[in-house]
N, C-alpha and C. Protein backbone atom coordinates (compact mmCIF):
# COMPACT_ATOMS: atom_id res chain seq x y z
N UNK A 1 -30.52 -120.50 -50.00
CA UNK A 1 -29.21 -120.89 -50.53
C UNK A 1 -28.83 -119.96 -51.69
N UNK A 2 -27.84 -119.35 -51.89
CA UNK A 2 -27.17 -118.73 -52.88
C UNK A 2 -27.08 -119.57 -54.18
N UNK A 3 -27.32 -118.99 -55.08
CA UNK A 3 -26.64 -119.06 -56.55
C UNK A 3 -25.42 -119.34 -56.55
N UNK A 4 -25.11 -120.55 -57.52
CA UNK A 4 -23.69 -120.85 -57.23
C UNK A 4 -23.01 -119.89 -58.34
N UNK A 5 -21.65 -120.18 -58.69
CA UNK A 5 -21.43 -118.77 -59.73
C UNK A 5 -21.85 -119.72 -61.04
N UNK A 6 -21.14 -120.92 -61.41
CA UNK A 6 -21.38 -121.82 -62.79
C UNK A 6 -22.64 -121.40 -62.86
N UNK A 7 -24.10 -120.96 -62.15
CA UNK A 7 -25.41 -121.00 -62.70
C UNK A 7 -25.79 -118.97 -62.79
N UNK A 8 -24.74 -118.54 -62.29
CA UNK A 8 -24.93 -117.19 -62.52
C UNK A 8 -24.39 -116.75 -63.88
N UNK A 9 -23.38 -117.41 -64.22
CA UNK A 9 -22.63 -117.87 -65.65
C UNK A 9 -23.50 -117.73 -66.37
N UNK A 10 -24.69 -118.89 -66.56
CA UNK A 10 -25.43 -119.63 -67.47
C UNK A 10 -26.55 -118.63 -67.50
N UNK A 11 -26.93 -117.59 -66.43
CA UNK A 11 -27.85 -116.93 -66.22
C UNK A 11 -27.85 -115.75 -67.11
N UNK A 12 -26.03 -115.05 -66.82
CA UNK A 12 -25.57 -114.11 -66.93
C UNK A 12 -25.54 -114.60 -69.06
N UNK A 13 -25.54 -115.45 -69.21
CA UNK A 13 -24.87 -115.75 -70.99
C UNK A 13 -26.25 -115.35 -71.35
N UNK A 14 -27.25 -115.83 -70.96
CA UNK A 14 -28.65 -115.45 -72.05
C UNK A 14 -28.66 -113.87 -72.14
N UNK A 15 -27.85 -113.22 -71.27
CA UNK A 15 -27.72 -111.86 -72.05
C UNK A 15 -27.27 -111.24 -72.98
N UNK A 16 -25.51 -111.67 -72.12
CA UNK A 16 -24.41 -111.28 -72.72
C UNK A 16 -23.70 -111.89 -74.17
N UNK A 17 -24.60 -113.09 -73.95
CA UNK A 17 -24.00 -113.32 -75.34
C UNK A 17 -24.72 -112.58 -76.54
N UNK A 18 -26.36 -112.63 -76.64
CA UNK A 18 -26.55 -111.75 -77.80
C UNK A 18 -26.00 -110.37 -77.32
N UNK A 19 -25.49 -109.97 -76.59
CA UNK A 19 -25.16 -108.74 -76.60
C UNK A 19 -24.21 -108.20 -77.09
N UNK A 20 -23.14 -108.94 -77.13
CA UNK A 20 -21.50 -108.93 -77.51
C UNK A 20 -21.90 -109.33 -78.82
N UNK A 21 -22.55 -110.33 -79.66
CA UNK A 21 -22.69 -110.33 -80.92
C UNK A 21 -23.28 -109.02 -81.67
N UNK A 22 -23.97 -108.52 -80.86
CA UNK A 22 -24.75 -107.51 -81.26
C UNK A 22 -23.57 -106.27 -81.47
N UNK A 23 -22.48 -105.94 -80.24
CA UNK A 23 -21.87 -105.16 -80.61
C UNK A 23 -20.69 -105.45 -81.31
N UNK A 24 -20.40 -106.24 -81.77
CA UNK A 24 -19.26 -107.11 -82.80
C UNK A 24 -20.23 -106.80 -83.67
N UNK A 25 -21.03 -107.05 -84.47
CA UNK A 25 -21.67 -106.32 -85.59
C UNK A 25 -21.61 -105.39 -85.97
N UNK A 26 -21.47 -104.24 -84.57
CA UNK A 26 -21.92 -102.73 -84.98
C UNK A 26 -20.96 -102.16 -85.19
N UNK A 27 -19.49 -103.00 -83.95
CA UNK A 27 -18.46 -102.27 -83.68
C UNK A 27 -17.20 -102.67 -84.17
N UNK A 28 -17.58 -103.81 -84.84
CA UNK A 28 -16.38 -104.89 -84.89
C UNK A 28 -16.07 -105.93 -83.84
N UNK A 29 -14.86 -106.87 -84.45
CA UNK A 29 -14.75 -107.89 -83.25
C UNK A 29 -14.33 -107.13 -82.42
N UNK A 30 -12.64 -106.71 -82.64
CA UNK A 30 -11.50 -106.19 -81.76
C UNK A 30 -12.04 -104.94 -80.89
N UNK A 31 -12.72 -104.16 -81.47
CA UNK A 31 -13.24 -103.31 -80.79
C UNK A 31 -14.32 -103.47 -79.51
N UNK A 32 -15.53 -104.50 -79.93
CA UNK A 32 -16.35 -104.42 -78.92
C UNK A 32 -15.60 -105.48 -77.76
N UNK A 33 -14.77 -106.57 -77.73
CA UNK A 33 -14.34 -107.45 -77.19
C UNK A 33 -13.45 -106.68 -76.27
N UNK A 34 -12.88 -105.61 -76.43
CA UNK A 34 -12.12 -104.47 -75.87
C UNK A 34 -12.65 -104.00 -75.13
N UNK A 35 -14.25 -103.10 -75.28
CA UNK A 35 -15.18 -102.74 -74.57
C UNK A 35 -15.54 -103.86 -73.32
N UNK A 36 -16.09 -104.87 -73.81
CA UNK A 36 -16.49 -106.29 -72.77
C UNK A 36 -15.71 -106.57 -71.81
N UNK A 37 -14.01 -106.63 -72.16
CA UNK A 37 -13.21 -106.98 -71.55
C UNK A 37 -12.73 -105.26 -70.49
N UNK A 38 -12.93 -104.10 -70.81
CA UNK A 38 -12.67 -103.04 -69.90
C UNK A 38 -13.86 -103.00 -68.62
N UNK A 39 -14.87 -103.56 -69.38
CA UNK A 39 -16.41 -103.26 -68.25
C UNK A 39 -16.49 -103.95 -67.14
N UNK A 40 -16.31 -105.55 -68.15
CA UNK A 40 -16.09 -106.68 -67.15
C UNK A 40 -14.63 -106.84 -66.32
N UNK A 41 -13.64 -105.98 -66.70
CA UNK A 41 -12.56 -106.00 -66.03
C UNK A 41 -12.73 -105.18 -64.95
N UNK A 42 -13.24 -104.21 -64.66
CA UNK A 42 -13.51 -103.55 -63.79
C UNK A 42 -14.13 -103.76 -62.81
N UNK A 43 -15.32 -104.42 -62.93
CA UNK A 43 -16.30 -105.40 -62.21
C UNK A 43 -15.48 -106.77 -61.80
N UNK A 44 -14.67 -107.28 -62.14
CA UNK A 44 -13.99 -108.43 -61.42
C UNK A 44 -13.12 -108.07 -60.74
N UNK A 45 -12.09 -106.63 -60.92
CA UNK A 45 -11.03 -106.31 -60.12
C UNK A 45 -11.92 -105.71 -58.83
N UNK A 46 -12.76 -105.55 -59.14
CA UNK A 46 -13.69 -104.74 -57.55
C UNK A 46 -14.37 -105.96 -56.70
N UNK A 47 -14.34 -107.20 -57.29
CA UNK A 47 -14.73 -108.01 -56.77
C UNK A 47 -13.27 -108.63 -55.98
N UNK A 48 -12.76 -108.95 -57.29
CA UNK A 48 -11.17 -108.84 -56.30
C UNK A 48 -10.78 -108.29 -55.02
N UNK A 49 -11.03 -106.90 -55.14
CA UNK A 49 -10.49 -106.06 -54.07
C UNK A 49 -11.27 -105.97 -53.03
N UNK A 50 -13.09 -106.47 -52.98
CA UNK A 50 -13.74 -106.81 -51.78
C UNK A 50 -13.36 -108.19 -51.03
N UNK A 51 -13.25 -109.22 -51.77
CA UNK A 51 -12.81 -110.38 -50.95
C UNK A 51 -11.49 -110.25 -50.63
N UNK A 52 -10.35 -109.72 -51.44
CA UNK A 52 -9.67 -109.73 -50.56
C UNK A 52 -9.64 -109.00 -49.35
N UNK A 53 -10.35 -107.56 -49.30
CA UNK A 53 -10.24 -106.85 -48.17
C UNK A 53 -11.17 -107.88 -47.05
N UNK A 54 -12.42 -108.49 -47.27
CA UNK A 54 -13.21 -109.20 -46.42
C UNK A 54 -12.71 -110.50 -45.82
N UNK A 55 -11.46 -110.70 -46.87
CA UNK A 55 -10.72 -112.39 -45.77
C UNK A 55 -9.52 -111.70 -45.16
N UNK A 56 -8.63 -110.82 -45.42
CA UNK A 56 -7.95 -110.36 -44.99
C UNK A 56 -7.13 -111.39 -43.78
N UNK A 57 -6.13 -112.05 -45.00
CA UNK A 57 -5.66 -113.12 -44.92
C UNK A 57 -4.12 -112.68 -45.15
N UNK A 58 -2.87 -112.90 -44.98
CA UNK A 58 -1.96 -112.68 -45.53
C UNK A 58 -1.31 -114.05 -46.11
N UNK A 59 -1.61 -114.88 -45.57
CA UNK A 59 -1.07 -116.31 -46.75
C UNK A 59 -2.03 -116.81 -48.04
N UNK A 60 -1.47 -115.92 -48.97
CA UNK A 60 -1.80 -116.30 -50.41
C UNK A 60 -2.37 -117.69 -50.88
N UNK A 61 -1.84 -118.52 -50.63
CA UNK A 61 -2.05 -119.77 -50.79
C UNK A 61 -3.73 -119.94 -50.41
N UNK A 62 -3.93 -119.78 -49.22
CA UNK A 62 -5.33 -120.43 -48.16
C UNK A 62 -6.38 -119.26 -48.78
N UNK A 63 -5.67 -117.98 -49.12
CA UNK A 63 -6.76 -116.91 -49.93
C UNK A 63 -7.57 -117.20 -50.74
N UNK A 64 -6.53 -117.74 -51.90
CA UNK A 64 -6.68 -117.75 -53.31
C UNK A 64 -7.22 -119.48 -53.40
N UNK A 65 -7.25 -120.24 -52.99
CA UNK A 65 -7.91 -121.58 -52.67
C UNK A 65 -9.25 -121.68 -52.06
N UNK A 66 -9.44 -120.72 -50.84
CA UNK A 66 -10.57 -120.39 -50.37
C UNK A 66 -11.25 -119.27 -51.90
N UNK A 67 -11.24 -118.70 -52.33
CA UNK A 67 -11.79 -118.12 -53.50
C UNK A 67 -12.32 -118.92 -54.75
N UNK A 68 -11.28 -119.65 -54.66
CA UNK A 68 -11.37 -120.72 -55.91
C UNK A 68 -11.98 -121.53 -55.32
N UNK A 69 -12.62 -122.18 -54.72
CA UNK A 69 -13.26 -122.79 -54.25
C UNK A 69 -15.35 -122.37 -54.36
N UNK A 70 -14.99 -120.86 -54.54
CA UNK A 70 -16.28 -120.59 -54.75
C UNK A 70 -16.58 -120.81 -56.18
N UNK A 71 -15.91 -120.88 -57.11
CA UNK A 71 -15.97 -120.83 -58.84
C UNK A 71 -16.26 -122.55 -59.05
N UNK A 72 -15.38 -123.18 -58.70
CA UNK A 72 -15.63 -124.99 -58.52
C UNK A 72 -17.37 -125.69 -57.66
N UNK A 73 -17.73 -124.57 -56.87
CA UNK A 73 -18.95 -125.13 -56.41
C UNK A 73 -20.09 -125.93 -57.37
N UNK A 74 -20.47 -126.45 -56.66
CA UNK A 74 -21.68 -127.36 -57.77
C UNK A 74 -21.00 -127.95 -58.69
N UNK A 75 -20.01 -128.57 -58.49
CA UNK A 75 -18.85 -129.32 -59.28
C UNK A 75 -18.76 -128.89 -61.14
N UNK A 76 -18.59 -127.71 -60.63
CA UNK A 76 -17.96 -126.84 -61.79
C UNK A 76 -16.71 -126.93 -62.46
N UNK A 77 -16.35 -127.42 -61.29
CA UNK A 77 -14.71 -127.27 -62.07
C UNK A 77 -14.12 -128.65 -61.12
N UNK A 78 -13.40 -129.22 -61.81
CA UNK A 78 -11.98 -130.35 -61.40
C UNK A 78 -10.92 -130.12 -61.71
N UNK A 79 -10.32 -129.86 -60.25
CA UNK A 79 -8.60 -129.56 -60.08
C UNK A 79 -8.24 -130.09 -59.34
N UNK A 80 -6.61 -130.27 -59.67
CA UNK A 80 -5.52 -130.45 -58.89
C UNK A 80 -4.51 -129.39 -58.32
N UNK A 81 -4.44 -129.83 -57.25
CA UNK A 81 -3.50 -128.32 -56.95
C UNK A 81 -2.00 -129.08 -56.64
N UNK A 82 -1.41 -128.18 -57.57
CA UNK A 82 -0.01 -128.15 -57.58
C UNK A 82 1.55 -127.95 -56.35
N UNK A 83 0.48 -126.69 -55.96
CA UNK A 83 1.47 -126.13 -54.77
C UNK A 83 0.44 -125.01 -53.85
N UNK A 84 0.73 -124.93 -52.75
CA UNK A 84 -0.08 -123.79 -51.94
C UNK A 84 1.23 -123.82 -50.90
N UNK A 85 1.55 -122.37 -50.93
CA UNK A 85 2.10 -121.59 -50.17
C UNK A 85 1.62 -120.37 -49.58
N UNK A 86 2.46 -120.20 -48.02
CA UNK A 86 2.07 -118.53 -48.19
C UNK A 86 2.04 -117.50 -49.14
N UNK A 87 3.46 -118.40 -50.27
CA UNK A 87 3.22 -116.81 -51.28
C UNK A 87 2.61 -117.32 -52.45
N UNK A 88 2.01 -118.34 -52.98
CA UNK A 88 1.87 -119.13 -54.21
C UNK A 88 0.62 -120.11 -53.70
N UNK A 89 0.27 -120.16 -54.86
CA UNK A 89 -0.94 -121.12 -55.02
C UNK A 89 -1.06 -121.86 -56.71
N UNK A 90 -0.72 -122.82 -56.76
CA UNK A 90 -0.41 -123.24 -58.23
C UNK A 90 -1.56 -124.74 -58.91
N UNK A 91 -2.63 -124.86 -59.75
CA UNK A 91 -3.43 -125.52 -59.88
C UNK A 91 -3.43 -125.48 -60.98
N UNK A 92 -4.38 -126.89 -61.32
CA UNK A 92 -4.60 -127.38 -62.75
C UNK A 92 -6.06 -127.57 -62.88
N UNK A 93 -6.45 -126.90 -63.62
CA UNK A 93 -8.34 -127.33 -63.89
C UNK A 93 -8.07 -128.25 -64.98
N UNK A 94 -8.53 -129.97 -64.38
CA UNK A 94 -8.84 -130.51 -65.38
C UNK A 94 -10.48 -131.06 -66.01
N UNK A 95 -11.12 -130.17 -65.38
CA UNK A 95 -12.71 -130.48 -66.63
C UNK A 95 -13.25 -129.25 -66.05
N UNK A 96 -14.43 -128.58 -66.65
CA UNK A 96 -14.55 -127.03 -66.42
C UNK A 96 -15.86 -126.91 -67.08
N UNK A 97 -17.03 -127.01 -66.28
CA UNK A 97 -18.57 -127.03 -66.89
C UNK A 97 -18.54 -125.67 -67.58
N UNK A 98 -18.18 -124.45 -67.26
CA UNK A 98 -17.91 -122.96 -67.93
C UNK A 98 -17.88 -123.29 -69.29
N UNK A 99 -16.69 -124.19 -69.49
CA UNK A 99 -16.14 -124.76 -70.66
C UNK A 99 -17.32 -125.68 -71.79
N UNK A 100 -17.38 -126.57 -70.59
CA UNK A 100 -18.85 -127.48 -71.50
C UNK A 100 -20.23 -126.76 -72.06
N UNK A 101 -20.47 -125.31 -70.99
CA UNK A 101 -21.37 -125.00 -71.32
C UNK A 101 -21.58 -123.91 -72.59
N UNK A 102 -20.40 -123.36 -72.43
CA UNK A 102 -20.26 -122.32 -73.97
C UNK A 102 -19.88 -123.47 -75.15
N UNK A 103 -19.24 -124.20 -75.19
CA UNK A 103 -19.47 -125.18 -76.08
C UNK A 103 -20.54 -125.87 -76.85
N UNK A 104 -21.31 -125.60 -75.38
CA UNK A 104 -22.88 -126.37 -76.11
C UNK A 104 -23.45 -125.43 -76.72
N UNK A 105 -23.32 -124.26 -76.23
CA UNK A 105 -23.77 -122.84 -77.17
C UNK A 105 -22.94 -122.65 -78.63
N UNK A 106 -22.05 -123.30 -78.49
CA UNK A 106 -21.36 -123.17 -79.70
C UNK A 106 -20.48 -121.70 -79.63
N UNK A 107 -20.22 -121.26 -78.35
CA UNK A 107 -19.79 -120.21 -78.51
C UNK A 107 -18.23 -120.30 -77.55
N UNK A 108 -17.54 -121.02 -77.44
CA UNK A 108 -16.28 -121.09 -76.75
C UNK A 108 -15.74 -120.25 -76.61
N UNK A 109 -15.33 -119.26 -77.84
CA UNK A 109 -14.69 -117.78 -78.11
C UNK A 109 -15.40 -116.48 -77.04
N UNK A 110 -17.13 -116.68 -76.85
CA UNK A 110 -17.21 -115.62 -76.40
C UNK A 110 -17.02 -116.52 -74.50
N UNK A 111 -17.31 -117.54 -74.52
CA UNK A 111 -17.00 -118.21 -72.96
C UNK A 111 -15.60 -117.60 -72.44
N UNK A 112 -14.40 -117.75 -73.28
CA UNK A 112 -13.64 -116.95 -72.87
C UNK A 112 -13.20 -115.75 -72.74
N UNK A 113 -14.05 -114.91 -73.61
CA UNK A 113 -13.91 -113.55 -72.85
C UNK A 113 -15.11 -113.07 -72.64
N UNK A 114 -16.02 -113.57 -72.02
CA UNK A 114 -17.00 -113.52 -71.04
C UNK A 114 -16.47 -114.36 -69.33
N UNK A 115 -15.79 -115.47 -69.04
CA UNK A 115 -15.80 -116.10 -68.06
C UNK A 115 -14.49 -116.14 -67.97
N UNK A 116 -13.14 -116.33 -68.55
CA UNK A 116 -12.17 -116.53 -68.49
C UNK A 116 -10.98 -115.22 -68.14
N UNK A 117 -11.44 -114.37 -69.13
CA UNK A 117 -10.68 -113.18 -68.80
C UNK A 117 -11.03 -112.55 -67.62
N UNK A 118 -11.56 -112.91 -67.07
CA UNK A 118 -12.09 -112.35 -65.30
C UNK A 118 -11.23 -112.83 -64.73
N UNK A 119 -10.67 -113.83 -64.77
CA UNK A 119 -9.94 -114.17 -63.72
C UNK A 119 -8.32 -113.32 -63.42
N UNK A 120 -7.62 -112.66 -64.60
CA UNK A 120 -6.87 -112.00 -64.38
C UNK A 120 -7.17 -110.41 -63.65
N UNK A 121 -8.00 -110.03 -64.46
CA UNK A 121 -8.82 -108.90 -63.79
C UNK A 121 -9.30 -108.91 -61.78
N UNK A 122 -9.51 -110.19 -61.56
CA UNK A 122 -9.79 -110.38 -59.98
C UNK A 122 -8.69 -110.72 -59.78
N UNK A 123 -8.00 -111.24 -60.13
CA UNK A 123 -6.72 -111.29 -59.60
C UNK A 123 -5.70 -110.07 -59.29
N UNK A 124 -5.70 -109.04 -60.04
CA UNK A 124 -5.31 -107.58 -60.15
C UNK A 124 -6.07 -107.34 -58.71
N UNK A 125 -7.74 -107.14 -58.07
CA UNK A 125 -7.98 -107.05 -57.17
C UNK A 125 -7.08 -107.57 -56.18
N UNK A 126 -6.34 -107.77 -56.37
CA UNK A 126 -6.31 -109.09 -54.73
C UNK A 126 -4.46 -108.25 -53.98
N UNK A 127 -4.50 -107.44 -55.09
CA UNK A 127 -3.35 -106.32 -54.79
C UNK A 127 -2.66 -106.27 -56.04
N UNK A 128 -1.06 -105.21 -55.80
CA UNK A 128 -0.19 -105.27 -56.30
C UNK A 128 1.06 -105.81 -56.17
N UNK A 129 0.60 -106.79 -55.58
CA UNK A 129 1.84 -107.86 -55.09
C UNK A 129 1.39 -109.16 -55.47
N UNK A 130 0.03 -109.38 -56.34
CA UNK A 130 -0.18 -110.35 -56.58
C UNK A 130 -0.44 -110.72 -57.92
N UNK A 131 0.34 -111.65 -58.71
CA UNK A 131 0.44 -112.26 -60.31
C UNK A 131 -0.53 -113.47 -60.24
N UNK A 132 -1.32 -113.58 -61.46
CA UNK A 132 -1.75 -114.59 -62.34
C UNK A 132 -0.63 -115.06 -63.41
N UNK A 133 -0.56 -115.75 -63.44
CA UNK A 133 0.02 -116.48 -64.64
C UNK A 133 -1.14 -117.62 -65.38
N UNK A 134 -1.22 -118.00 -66.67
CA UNK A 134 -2.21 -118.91 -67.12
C UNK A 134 -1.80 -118.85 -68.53
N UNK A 135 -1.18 -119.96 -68.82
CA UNK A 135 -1.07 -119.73 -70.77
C UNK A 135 -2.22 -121.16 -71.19
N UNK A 136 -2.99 -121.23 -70.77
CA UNK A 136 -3.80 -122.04 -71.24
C UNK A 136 -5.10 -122.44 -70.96
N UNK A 137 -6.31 -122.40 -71.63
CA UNK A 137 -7.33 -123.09 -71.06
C UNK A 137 -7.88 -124.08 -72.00
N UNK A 138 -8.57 -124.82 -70.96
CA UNK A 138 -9.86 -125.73 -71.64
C UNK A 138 -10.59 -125.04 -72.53
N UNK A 139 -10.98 -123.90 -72.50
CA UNK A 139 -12.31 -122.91 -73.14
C UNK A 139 -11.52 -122.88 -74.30
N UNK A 140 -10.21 -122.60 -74.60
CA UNK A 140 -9.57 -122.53 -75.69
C UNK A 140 -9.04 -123.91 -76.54
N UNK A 141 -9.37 -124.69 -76.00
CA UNK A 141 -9.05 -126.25 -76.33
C UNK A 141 -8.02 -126.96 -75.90
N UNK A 142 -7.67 -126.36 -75.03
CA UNK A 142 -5.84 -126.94 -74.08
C UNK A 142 -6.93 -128.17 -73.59
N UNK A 143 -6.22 -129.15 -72.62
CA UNK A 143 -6.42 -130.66 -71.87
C UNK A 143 -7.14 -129.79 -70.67
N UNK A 144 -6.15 -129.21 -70.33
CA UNK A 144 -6.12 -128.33 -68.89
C UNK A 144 -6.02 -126.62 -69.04
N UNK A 145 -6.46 -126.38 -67.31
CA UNK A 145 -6.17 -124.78 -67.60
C UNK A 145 -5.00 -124.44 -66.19
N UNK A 146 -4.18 -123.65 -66.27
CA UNK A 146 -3.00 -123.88 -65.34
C UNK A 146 -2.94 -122.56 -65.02
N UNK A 147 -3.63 -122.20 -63.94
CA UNK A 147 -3.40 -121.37 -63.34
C UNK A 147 -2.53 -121.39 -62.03
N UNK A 148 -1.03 -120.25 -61.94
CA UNK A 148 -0.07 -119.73 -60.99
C UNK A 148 -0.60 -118.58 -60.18
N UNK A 149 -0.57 -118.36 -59.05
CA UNK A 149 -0.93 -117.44 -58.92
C UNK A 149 0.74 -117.47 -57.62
N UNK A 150 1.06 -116.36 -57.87
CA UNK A 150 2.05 -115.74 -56.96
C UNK A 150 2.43 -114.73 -56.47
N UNK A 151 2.70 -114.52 -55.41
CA UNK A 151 3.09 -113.33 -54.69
C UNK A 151 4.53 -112.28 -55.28
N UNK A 152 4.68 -111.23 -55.41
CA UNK A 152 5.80 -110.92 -55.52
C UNK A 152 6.25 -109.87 -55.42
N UNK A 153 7.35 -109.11 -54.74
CA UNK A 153 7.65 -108.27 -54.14
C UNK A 153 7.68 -106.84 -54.44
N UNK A 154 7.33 -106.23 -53.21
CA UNK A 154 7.41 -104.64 -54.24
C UNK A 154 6.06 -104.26 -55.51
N UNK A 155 5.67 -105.89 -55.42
CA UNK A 155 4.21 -105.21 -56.25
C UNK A 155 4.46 -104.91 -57.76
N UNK A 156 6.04 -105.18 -58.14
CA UNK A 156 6.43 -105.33 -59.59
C UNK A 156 6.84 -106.85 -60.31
N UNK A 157 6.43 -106.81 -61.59
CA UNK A 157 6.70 -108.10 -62.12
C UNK A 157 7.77 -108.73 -62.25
């Protein structure tokens, strides 16, 4: 049986977190969080761009639900979904172990840009016709986290 991702998370933090403290020391906040967020952005948009090439799906909706569905495994996450369309897929995470678990570390700030900022970055994978929208999470102390995801034409905003 595979590793679910919530425990690759938890696997992946006993690294990354002294690591990012380590270079926030050396480098500053703004600076190394810049670094974290270009490395790990890169690595999620390529993950992006394999599943989407491997479902090779054209209704957005059943894509991006089937995906999300792998992040919620091992009851990681509780949502509601809003809307699923061919071109849209619109959900609400309301409880988010990601969330509980950098918390218990006391580290919420780096949970979100260790686990959170990925998701725009894979989302960039999934083409240029496809938007994230999200002004909020749990990791940041919102109720909920509201992620849009939509299709849109021409591949411009």
């Amino acid at each position: 049986m595979s590793v679910s991702v919530i425990e690759q998370a938890k696997i992946q933090a006993q690294v990354l977190v002294p690591l990012v403290k380590a270079l926030r020391a050396e480098l500053g906040e703004a600076r190394a969080n810049a670094m974290v967020r270009k490395a790990l952005g890169d690595l999620y948009r390529g993950f992006g761009e394999e599943f989407w090439k491997a479902k090779n799906e054209t209704d957005l909706g059943k894509a991006v639900s089937s995906a999300f569905k792998t992040y919620a495994r091992d009851d990681a996450l509780a949502y509601d979904v809003i809307a699923q369309t061919e071109d849209a897929f619109a959900f609400d995470v309301t409880r988010c172990a990601y969330a509980e678990f950098y918390k218990e570390l006391g580290e919420p700030e780096l949970g979100f840009l260790l686990v959170c900022t990925a998701d725009f970055a894979t989302a960039e994978g999934f083409g240029p016709d496809v938007r994230l929208t999200r002004t909020q999470t749990i990791m940041q102390g919102a109720d909920h986290c509201n992620f849009r995801y939509r299709r849109v034409s021409g591949g411009s905003q």
